[in-house]
C-alpha atoms as a PDB file:
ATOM      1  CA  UNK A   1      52.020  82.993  98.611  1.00  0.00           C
ATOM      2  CA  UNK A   2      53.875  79.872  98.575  1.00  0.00           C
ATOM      3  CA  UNK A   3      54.457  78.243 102.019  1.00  0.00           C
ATOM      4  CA  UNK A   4      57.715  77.925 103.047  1.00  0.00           C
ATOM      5  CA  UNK A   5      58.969  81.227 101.167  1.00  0.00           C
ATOM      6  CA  UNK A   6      58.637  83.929 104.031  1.00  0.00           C
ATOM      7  CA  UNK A   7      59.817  87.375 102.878  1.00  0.00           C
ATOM      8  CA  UNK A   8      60.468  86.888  99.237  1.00  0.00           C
ATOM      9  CA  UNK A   9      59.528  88.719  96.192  1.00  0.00           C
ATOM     10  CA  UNK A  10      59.545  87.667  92.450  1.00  0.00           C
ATOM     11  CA  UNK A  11      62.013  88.340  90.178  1.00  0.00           C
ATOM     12  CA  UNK A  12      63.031  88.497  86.418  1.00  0.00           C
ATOM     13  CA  UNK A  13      66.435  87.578  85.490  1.00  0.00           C
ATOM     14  CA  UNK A  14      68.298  86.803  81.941  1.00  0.00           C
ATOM     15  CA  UNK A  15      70.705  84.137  81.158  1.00  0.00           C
ATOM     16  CA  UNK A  16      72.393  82.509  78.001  1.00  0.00           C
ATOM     17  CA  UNK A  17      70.234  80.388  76.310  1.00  0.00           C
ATOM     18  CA  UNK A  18      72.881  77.437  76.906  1.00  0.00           C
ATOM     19  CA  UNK A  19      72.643  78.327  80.967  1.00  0.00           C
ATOM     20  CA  UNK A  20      68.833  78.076  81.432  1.00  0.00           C
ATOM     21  CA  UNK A  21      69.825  74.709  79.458  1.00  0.00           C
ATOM     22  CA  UNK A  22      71.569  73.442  81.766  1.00  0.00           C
ATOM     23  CA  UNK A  23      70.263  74.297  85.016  1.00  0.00           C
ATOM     24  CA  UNK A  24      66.844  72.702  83.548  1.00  0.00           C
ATOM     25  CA  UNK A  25      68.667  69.712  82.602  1.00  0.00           C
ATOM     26  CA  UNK A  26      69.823  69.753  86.273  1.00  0.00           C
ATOM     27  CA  UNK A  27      66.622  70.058  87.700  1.00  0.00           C
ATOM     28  CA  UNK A  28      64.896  67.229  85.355  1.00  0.00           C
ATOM     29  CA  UNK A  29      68.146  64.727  86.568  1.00  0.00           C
ATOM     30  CA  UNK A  30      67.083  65.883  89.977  1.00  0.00           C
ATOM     31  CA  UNK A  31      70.501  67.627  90.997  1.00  0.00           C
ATOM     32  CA  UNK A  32      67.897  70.299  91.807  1.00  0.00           C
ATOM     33  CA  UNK A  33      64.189  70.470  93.194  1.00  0.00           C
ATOM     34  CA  UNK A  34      63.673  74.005  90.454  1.00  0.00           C
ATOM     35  CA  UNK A  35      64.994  76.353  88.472  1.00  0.00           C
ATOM     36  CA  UNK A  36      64.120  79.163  91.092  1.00  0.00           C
ATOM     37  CA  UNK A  37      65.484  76.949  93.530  1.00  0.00           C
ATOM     38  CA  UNK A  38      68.786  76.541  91.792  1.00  0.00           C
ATOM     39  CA  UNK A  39      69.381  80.325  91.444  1.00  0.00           C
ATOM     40  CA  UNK A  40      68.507  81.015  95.158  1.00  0.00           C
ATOM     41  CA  UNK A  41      70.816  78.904  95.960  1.00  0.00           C
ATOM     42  CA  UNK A  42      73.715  80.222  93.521  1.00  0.00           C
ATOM     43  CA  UNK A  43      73.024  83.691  94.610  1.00  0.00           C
ATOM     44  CA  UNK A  44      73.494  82.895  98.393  1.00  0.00           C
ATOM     45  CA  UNK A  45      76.391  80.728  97.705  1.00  0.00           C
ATOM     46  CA  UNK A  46      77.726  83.984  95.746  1.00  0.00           C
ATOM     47  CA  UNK A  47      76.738  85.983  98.810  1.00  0.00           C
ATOM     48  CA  UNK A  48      78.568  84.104 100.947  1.00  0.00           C
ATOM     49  CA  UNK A  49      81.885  83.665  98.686  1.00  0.00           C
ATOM     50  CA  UNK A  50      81.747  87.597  98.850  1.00  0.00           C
ATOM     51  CA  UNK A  51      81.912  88.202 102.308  1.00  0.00           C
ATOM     52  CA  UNK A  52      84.550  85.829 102.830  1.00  0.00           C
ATOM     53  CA  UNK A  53      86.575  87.417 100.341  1.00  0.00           C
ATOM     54  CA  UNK A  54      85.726  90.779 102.361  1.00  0.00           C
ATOM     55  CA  UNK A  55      86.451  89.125 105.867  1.00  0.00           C
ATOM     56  CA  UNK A  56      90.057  87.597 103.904  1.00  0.00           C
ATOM     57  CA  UNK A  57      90.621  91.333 102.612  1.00  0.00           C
ATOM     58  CA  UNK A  58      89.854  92.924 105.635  1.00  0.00           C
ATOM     59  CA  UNK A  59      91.905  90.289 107.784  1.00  0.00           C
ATOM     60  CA  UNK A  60      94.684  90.867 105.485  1.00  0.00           C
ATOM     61  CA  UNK A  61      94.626  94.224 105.223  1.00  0.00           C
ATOM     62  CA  UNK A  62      94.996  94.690 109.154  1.00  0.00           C
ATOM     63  CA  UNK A  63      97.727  92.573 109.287  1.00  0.00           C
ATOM     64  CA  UNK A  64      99.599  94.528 106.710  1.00  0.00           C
ATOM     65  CA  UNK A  65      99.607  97.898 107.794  1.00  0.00           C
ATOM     66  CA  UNK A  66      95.577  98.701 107.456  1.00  0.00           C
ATOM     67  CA  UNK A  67      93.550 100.508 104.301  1.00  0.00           C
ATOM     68  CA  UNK A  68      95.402 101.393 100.902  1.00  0.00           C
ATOM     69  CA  UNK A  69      96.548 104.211 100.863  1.00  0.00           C
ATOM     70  CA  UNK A  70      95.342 106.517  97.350  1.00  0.00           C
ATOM     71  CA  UNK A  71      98.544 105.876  95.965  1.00  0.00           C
ATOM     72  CA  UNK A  72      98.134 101.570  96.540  1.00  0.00           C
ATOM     73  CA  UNK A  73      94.554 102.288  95.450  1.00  0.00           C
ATOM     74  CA  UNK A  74      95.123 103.753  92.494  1.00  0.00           C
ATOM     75  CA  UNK A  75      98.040 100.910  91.414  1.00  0.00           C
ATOM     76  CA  UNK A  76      95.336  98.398  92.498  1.00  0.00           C
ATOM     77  CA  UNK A  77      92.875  99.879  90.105  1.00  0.00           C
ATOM     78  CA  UNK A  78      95.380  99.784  87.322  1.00  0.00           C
ATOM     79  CA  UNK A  79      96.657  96.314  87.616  1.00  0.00           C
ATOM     80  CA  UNK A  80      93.069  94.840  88.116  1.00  0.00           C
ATOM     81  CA  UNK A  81      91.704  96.799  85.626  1.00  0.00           C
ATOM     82  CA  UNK A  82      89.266  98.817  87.914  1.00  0.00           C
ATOM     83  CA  UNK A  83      87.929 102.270  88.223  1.00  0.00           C
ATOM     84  CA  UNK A  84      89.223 105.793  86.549  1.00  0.00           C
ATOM     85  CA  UNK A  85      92.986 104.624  86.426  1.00  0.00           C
ATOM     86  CA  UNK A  86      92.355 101.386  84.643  1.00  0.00           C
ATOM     87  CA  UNK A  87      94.482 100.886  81.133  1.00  0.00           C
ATOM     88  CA  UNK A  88      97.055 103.526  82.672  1.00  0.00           C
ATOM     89  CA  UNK A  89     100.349 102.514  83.534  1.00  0.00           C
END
């Protein structure tokens, strides 16, 4: 175990070529202490963009009348190009 890592478990991911390029290059300039350290930190920055967007949705949502209703769900799905109804209009 690696002090300083509490709690975490190994991992095997794939990227473009071109992406591992450049998050090396990033490390070796210094922008980043590793490569695993660099991609921890993306995915909790990603993490935390998504529950923002849920707290924004949620926020909004409330202060427009509450959930979708099937109907608005299924015209979401369709303009964003999501779920069964997507490509329908």
């Amino acid at each position: 175990m690696v002090f300083g890592m509490a709690d975490t478990r190994k991992v095997t991911i794939t990227l473009p070529v071109a992406t591992l390029d450049a998050v090396r290059r990033l490390v070796e300039a210094g922008g980043a202490a590793s490569v695993s350290g660099f991609v921890q930190r993306a995915v909790g920055l990603a993490l935390d963009d998504l529950a923002g967007w849920d707290a924004a949705l949620s926020e909004a949502l409330a202060s427009t009348g509450g959930k979708l209703s099937a109907q608005e769900r299924v015209w979401a799905d369709t303009i964003l190009g999501h779920g069964e109804h997507a490509g329908v209009a």
